[in-house]
C-alpha atoms as a PDB file:
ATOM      1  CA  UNK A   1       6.613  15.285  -8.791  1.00  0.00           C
ATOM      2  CA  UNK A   2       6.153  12.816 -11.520  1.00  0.00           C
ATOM      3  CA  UNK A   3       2.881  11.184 -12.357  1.00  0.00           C
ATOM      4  CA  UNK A   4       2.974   8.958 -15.300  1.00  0.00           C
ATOM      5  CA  UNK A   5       0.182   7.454 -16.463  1.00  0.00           C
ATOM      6  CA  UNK A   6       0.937   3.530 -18.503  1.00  0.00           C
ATOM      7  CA  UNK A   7      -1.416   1.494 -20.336  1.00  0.00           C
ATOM      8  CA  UNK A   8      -2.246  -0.414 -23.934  1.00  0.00           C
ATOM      9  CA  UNK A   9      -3.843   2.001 -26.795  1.00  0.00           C
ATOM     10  CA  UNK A  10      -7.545   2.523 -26.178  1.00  0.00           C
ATOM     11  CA  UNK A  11      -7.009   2.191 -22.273  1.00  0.00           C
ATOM     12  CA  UNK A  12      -7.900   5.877 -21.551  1.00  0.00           C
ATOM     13  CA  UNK A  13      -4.964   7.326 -20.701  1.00  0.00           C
ATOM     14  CA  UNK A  14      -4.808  10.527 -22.622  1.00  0.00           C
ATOM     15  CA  UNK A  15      -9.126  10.873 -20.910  1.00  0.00           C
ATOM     16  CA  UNK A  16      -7.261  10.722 -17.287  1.00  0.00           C
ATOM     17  CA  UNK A  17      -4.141  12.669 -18.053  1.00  0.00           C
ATOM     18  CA  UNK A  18      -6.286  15.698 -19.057  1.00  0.00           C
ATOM     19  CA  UNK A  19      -8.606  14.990 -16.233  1.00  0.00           C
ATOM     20  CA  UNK A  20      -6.140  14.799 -13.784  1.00  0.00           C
ATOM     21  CA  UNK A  21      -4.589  18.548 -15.621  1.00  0.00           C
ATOM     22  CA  UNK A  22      -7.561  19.685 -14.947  1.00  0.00           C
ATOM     23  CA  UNK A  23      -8.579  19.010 -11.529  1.00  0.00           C
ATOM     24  CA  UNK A  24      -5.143  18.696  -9.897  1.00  0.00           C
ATOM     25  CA  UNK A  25      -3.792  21.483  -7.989  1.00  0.00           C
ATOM     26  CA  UNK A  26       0.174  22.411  -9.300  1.00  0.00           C
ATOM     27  CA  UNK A  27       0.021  19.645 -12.119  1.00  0.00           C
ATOM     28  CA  UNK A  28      -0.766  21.841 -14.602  1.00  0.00           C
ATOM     29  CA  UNK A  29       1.557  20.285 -17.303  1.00  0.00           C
ATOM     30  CA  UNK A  30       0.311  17.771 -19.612  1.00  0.00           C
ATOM     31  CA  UNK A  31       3.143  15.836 -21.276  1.00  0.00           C
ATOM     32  CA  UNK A  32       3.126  13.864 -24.206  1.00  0.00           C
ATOM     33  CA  UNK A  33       6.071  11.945 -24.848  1.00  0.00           C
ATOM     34  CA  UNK A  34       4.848   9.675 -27.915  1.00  0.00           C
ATOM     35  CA  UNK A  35       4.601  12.876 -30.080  1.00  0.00           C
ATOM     36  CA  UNK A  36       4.141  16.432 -29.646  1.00  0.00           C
ATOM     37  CA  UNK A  37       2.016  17.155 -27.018  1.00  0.00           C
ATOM     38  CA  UNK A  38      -1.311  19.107 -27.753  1.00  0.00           C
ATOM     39  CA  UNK A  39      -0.542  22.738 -27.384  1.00  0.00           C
ATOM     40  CA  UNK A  40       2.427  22.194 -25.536  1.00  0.00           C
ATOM     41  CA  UNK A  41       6.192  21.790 -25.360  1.00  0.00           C
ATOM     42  CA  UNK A  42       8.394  19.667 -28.101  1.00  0.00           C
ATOM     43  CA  UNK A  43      10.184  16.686 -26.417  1.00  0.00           C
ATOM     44  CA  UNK A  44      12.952  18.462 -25.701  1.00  0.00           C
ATOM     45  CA  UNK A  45      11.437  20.552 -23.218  1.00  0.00           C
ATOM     46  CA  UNK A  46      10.119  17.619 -21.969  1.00  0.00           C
ATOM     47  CA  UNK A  47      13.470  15.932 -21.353  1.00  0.00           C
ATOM     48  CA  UNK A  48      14.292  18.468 -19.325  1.00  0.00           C
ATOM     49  CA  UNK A  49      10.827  18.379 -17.275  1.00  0.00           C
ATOM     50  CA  UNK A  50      11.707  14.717 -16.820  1.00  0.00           C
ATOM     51  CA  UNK A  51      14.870  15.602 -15.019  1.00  0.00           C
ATOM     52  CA  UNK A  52      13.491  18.008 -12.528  1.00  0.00           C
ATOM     53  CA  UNK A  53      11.740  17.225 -10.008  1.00  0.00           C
ATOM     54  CA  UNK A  54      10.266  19.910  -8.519  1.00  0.00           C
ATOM     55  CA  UNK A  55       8.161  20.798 -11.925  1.00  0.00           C
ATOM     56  CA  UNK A  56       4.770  18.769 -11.745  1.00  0.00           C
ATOM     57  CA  UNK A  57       4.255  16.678 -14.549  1.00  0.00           C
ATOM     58  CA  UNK A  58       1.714  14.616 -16.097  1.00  0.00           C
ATOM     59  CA  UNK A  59       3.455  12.023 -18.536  1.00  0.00           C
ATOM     60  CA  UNK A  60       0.789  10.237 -20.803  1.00  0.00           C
ATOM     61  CA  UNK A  61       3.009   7.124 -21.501  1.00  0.00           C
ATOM     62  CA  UNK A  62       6.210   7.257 -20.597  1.00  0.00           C
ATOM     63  CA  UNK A  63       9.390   6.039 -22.803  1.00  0.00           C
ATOM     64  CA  UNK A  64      11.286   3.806 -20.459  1.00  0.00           C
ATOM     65  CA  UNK A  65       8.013   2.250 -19.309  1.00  0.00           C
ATOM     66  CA  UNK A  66       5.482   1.760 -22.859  1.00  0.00           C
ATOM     67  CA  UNK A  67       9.465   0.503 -24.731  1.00  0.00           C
ATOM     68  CA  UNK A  68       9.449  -2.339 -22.876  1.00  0.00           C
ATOM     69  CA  UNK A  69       6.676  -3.743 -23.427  1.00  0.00           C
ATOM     70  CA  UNK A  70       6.029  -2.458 -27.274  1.00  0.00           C
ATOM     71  CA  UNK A  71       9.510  -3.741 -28.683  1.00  0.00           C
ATOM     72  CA  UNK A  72       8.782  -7.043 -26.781  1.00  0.00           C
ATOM     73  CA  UNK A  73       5.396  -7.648 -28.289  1.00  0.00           C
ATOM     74  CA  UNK A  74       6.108  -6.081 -31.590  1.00  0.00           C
ATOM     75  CA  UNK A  75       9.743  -7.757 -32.059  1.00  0.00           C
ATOM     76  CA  UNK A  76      12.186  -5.185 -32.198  1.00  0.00           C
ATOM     77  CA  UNK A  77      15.518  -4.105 -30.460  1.00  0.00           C
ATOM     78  CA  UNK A  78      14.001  -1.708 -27.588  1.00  0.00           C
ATOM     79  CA  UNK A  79      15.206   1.909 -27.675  1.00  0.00           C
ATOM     80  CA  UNK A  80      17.177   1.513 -24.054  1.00  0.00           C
ATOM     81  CA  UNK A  81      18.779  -1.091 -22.034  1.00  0.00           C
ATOM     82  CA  UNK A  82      17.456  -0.367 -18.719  1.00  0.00           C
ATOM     83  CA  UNK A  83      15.450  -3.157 -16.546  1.00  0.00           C
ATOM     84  CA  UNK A  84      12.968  -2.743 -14.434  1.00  0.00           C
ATOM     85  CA  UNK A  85      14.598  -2.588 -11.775  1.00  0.00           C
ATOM     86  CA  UNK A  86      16.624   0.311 -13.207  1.00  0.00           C
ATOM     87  CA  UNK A  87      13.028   2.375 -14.633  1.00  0.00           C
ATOM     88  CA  UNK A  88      12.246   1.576 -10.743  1.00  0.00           C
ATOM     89  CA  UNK A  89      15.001   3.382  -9.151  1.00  0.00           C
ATOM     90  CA  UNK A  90      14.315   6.463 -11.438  1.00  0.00           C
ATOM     91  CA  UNK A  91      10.284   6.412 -10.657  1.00  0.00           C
ATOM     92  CA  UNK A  92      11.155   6.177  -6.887  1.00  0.00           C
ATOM     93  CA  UNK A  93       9.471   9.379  -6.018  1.00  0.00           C
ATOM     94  CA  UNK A  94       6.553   9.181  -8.656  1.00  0.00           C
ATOM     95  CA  UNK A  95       3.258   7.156  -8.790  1.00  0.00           C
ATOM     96  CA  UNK A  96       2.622   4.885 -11.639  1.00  0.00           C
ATOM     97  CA  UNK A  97      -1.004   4.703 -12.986  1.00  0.00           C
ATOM     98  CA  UNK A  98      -1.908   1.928 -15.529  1.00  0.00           C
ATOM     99  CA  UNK A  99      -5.080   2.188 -16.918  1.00  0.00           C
ATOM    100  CA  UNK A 100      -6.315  -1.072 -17.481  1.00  0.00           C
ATOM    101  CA  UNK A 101     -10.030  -1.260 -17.980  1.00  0.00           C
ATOM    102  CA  UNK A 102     -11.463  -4.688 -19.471  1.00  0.00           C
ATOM    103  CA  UNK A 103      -9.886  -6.291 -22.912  1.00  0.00           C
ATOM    104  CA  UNK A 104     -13.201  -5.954 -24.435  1.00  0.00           C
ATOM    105  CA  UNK A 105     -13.542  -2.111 -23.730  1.00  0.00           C
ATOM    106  CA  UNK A 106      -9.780  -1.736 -24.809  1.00  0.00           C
ATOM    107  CA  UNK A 107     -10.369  -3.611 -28.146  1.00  0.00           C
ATOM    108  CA  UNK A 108     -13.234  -1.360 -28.710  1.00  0.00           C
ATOM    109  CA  UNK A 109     -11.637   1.540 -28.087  1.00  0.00           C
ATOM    110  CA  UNK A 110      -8.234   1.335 -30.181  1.00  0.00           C
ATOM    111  CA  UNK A 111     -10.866   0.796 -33.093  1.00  0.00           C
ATOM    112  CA  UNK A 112     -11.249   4.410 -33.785  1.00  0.00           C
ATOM    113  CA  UNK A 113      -7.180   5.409 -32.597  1.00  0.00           C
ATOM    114  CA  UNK A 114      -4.728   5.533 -35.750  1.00  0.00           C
ATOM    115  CA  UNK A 115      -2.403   2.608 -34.252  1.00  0.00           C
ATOM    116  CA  UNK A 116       1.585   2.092 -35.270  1.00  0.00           C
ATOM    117  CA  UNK A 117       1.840  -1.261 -37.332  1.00  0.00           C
ATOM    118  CA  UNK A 118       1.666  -4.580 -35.629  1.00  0.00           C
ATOM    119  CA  UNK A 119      -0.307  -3.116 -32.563  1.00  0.00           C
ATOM    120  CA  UNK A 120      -4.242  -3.951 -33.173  1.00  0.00           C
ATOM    121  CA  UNK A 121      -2.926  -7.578 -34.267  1.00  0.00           C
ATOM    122  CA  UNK A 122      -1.398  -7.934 -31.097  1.00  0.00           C
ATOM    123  CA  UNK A 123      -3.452  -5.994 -28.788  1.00  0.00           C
ATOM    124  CA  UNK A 124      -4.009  -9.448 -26.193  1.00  0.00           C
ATOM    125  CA  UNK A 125      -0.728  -9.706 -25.815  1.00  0.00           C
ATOM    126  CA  UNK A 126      -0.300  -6.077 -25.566  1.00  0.00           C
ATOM    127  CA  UNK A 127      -2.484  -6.047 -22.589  1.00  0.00           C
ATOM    128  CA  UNK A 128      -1.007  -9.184 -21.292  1.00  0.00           C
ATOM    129  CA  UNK A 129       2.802  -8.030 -21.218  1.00  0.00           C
ATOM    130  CA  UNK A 130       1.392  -4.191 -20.004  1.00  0.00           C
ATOM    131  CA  UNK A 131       0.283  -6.077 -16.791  1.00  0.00           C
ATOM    132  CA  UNK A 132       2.940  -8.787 -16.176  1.00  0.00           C
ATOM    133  CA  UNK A 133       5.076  -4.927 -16.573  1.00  0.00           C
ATOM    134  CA  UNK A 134       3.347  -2.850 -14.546  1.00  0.00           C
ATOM    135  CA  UNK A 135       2.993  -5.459 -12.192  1.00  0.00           C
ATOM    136  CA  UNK A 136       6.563  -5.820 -11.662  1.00  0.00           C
ATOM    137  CA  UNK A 137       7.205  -2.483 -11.095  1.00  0.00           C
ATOM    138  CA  UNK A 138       4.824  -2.789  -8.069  1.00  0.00           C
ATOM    139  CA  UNK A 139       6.769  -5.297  -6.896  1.00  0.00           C
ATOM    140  CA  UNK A 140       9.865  -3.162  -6.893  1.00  0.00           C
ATOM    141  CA  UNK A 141       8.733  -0.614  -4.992  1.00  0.00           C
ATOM    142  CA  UNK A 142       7.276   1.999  -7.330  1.00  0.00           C
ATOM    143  CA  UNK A 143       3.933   3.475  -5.999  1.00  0.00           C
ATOM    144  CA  UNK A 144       1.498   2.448  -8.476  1.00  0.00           C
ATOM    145  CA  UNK A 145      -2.425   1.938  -9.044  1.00  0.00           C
ATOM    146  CA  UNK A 146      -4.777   0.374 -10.895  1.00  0.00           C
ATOM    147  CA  UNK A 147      -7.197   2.546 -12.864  1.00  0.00           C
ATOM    148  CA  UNK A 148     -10.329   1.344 -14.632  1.00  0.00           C
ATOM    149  CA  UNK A 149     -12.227   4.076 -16.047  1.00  0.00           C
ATOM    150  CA  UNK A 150     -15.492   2.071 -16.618  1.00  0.00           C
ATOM    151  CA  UNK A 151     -15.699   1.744 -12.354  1.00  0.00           C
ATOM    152  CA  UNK A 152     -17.141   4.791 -11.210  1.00  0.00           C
ATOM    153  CA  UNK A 153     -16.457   3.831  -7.482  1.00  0.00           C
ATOM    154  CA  UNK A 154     -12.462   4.564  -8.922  1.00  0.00           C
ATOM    155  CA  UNK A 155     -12.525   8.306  -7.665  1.00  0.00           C
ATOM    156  CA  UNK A 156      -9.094   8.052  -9.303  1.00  0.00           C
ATOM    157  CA  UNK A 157      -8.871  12.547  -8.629  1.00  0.00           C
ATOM    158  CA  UNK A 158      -9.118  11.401  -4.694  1.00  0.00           C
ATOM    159  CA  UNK A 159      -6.740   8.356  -4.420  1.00  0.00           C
ATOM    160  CA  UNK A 160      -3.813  10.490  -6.826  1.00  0.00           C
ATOM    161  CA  UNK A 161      -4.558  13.804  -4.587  1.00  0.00           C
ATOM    162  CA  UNK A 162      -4.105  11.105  -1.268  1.00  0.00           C
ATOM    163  CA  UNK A 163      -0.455  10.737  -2.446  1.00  0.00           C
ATOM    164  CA  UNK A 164      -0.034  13.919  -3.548  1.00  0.00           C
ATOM    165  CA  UNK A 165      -0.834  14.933   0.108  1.00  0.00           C
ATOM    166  CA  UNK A 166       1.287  12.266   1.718  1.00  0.00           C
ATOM    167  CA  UNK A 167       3.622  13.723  -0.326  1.00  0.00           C
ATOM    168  CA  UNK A 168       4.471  10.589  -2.422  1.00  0.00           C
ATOM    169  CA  UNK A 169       4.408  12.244  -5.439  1.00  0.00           C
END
């Protein structure tokens, strides 16, 4: 019951993570892996979240997933040596949400973020590897969608409750 929500810096994923807290029945838990999350748990509670499956979790950026693609773009030795295909087998039974609204709205919003260094000067190519990424782990089975949180017709609460009630996720 893993929901893990992907995408460049200003994308919006923290704004759907607590949406999706809040109006999702069960997922109750908002994780932050990247640091310690807002009134939550420290990441070693969240290790062990991450290995059981019955918990519902929210995971705003995920560290198998957002490694990838930041030690490719930013030019360092990534923190694990799993492939996609690997990070595919182990999101089997989740659903995979990349927010991914327009470059312009992205740029504009990782303006006001604190950012880690190298990551406004590559932001493109950021947002370029994120969806050559994501898009691969589409192809490999994982059960993912598209979010763009400047499209109102989105009703992104709807389409993650649909697999939550197929029980996808």
């Amino acid at each position: 019951m893993l929901i893990i929500i992907e995408g460049p810096d200003g994308s919006g994923k923290s704004t759907l993570a607590d949406k999706l807290r809040d109006e999702l029945q069960g997922y109750i838990l908002l994780v932050r892996t990247n640091s310690k999350p807002r009134g939550g748990p420290d990441i070693l509670h969240v290790a062990r979240w991450l290995k059981e499956p019955s918990i519902p979790v929210i995971v705003d950026r995920h560290p198998l997933t957002s490694e990838l693609v930041y030690s490719h773009v930013l030019n360092r030795k990534p923190k694990h040596d799993l492939s996609h295909a690997d990070i595919a087998r182990r999101f089997a039974d989740s659903l995979l949400i990349y927010c991914r609204p327009p470059l312009s709205v992205i740029l504009q919003g990782v303006e006001s973020l604190p950012q880690m260094e190298g990551v406004k000067d590559n932001l493109e190519q950021l947002v370029q590897t994120y969806d050559l990424h994501m898009g691969r782990y589409a192809d490999l089975g994982v059960q993912a969608l598209e979010y763009n949180y400047e499209d109102p017709r989105m009703r992104i609460t709807e389409r993650v409750q649909d697999f939550i009630n197929k029980g996808i996720v």
